[in-house]
C-alpha atoms as a PDB file:
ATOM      1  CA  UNK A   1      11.744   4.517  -8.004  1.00  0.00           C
ATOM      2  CA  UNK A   2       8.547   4.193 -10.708  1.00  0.00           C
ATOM      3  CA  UNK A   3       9.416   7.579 -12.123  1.00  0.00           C
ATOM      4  CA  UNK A   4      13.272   7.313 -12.102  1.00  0.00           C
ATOM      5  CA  UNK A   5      13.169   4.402 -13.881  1.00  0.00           C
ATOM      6  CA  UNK A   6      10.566   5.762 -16.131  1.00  0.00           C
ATOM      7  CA  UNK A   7      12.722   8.807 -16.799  1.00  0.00           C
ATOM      8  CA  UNK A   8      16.048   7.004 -17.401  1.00  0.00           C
ATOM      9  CA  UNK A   9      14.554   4.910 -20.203  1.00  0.00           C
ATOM     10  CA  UNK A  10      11.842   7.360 -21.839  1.00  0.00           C
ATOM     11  CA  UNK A  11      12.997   7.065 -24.872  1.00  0.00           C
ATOM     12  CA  UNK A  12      14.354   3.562 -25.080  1.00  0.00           C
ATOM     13  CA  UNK A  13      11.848   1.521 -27.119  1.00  0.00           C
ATOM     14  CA  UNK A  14      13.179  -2.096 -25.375  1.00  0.00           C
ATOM     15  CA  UNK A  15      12.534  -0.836 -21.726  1.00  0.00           C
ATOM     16  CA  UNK A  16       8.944  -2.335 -20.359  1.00  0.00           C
ATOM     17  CA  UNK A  17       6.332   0.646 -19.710  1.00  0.00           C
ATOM     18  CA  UNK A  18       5.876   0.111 -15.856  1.00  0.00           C
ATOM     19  CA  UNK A  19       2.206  -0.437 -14.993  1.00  0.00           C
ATOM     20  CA  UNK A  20       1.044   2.563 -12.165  1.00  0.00           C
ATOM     21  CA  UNK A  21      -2.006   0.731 -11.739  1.00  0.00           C
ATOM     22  CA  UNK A  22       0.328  -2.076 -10.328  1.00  0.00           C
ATOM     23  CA  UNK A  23       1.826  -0.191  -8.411  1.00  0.00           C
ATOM     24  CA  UNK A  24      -0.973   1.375  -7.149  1.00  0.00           C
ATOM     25  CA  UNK A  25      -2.274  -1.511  -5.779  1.00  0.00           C
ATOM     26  CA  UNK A  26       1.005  -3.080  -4.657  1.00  0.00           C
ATOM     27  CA  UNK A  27       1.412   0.642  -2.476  1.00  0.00           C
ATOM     28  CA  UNK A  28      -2.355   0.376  -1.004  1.00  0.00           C
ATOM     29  CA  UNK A  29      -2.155  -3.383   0.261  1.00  0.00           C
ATOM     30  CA  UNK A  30       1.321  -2.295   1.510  1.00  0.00           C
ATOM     31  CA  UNK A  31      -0.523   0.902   3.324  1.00  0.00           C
ATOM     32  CA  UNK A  32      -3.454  -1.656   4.440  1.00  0.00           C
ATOM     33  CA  UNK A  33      -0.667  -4.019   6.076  1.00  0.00           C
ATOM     34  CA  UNK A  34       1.379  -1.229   7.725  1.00  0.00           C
ATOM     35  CA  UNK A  35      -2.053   0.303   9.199  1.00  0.00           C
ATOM     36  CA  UNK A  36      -2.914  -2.832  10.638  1.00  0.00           C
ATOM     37  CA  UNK A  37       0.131  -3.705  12.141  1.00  0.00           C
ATOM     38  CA  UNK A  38       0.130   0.175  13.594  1.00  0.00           C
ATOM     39  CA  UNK A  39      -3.623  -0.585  14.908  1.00  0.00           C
ATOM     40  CA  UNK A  40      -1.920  -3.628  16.964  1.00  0.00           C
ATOM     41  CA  UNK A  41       1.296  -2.505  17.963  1.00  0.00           C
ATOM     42  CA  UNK A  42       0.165  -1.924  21.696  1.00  0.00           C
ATOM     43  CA  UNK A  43      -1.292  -5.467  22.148  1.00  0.00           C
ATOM     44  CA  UNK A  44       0.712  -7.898  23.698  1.00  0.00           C
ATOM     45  CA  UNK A  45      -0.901 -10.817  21.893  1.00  0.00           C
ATOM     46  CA  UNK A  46      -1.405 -10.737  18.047  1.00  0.00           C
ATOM     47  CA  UNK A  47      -4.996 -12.404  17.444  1.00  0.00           C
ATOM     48  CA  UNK A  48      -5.354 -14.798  14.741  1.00  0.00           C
ATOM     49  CA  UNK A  49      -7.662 -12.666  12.757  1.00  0.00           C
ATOM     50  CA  UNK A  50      -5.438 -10.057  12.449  1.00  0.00           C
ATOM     51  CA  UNK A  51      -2.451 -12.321  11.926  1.00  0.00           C
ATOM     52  CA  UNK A  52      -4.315 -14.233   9.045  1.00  0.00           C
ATOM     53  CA  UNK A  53      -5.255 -11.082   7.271  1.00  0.00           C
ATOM     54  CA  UNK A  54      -1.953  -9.277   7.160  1.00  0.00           C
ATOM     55  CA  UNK A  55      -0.305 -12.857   5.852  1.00  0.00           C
ATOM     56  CA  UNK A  56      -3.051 -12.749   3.410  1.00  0.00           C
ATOM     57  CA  UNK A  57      -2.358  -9.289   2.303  1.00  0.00           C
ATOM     58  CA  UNK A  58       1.418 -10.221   1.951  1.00  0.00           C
ATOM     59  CA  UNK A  59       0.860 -13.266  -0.049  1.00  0.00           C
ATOM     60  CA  UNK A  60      -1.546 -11.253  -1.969  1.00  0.00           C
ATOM     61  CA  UNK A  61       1.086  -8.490  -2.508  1.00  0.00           C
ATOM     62  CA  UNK A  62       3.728 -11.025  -3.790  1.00  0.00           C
ATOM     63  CA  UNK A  63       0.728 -12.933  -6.175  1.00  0.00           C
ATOM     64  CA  UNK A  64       0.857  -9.453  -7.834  1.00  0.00           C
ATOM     65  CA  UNK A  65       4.098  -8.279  -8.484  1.00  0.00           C
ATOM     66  CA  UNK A  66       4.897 -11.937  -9.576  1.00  0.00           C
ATOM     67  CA  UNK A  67       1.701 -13.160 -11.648  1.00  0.00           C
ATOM     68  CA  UNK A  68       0.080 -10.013 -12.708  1.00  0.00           C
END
């Protein structure tokens, strides 16, 4: 979706510039959460330590698309 967008509006001046280092990050916690998650699947009980770090991952992942 990064490079339709940036190909619909390459040359329209008023359009933000998306930041790929943003969404570089963004794609690597999202990676780091799905990997975890994966890692887990076969447990029947989700420890606390894992559950704590993939909610702070997500809550990291929305600090950044909405602050940064």
């Amino acid at each position: 979706m990064v490079g339709i967008n940036q190909m619909m509006h390459a040359d329209d001046p008023t359009v933000e510039v998306l930041d790929h280092v943003k969404v570089a990050i963004k794609s690597t916690v999202l990676i780091a959460i799905l990997v975890i998650g994966y890692l887990n699947i076969k447990k029947s009980v989700l420890s606390n330590k894992v559950w704590a770090v993939m909610t702070l991952l997500a809550t990291a992942n929305i600090v950044i698309a909405v602050f940064i």
